[in-house]
Protein backbone atom coordinates (compact mmCIF):
# COMPACT_ATOMS: atom_id res chain seq x y z
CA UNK A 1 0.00 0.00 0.00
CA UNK A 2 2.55 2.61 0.66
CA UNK A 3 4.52 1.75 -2.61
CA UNK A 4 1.30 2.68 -4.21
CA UNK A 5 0.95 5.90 -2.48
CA UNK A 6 -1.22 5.99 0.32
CA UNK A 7 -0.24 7.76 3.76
CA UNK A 8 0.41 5.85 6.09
CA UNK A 9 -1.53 7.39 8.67
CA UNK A 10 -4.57 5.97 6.55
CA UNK A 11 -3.70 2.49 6.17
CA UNK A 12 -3.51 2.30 9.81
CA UNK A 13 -6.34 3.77 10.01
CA UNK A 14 -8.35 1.04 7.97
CA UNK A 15 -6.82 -1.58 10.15
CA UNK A 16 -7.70 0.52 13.31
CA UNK A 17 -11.46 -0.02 11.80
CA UNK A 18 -11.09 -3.55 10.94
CA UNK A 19 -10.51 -4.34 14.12
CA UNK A 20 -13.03 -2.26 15.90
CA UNK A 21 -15.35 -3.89 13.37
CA UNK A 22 -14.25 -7.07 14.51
CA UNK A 23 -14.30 -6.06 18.27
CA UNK A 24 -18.08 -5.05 17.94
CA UNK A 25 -19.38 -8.02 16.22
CA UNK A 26 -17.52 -10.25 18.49
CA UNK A 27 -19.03 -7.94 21.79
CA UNK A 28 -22.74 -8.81 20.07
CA UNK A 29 -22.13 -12.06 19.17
CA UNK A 30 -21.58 -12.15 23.24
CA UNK A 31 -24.00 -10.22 24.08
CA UNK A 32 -21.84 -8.62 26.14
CA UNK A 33 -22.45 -5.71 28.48
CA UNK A 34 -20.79 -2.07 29.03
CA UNK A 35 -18.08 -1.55 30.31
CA UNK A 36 -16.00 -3.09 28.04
CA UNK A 37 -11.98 -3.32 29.12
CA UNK A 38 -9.58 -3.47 27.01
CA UNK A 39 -6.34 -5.38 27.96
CA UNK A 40 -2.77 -5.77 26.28
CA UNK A 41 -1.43 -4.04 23.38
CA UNK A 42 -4.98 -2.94 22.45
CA UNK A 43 -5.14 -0.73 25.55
CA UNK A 44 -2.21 1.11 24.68
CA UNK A 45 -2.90 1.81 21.58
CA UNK A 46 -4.69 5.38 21.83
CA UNK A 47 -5.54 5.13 17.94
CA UNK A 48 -7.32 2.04 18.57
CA UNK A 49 -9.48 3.45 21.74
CA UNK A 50 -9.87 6.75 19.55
CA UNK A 51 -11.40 4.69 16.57
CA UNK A 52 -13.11 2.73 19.26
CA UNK A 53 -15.05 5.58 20.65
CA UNK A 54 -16.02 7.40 17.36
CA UNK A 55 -17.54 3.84 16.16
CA UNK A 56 -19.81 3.71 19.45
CA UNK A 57 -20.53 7.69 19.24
CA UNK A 58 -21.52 6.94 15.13
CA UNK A 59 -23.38 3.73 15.29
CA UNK A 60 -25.06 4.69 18.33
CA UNK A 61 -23.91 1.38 20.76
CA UNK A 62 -24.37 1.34 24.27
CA UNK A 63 -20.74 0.04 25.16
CA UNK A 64 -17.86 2.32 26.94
CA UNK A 65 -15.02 1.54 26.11
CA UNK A 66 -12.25 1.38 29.10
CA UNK A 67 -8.53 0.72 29.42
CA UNK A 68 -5.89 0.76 32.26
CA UNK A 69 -2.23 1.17 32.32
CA UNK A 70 -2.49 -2.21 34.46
CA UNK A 71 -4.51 -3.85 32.09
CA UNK A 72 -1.00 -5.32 30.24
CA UNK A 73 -0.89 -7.88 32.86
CA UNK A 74 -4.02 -9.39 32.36
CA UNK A 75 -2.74 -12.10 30.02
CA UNK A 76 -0.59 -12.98 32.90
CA UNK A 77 -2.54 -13.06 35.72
CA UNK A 78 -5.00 -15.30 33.92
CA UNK A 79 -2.03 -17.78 33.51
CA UNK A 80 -0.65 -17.85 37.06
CA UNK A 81 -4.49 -18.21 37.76
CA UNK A 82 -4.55 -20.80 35.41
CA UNK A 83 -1.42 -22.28 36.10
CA UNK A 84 -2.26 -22.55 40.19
CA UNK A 85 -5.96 -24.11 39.53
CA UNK A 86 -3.75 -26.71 37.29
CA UNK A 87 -1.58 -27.27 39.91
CA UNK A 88 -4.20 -28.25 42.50
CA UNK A 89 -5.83 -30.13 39.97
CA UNK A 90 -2.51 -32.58 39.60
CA UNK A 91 -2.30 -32.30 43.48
CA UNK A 92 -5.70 -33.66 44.18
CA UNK A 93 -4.81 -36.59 41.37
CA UNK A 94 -1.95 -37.50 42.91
């Protein structure tokens, strides 16, 4: 795309929508409720949240969007949570 010209600004731009298309019909497909958190790279990515928020302001959805600075360590608290109710698991079996 950028051999061909377009700014780059704008092709990031189409995959900042693709995904908050993606994020949107997954969240209904869910039926999922506001808030909605975003963890990991996503919630440090202010062009992704930006994008976010203009897609529930021009479609009219009831979700707010929400991110925290902490939010990068979801992924691994939900493995040491994981990890730990594994553990017991083999514990108990053993």
């Amino acid at each position: 795309m950028v051999s061909r010209g377009i700014d780059t600004s704008d092709i990031v731009k189409g995959i900042h929508l693709a995904i908050s298309d993606r994020i949107f019909k997954m969240l209904s497909t869910l039926k999922a409720n506001s808030p909605v958190l975003l963890t990991i790279g996503m919630a440090k990515d202010k062009g992704l949240l930006t994008t976010l928020e203009e897609t529930v302001k021009s479609k009219n959805l009831l979700y707010e969007i929400k991110s925290s600075t902490d939010s990068m360590f979801a992924g691994s608290l939900g493995a040491a949570i994981l990890g730990g109710f594994r553990y017991e698991r083999l514990e108990e079996a053993s």
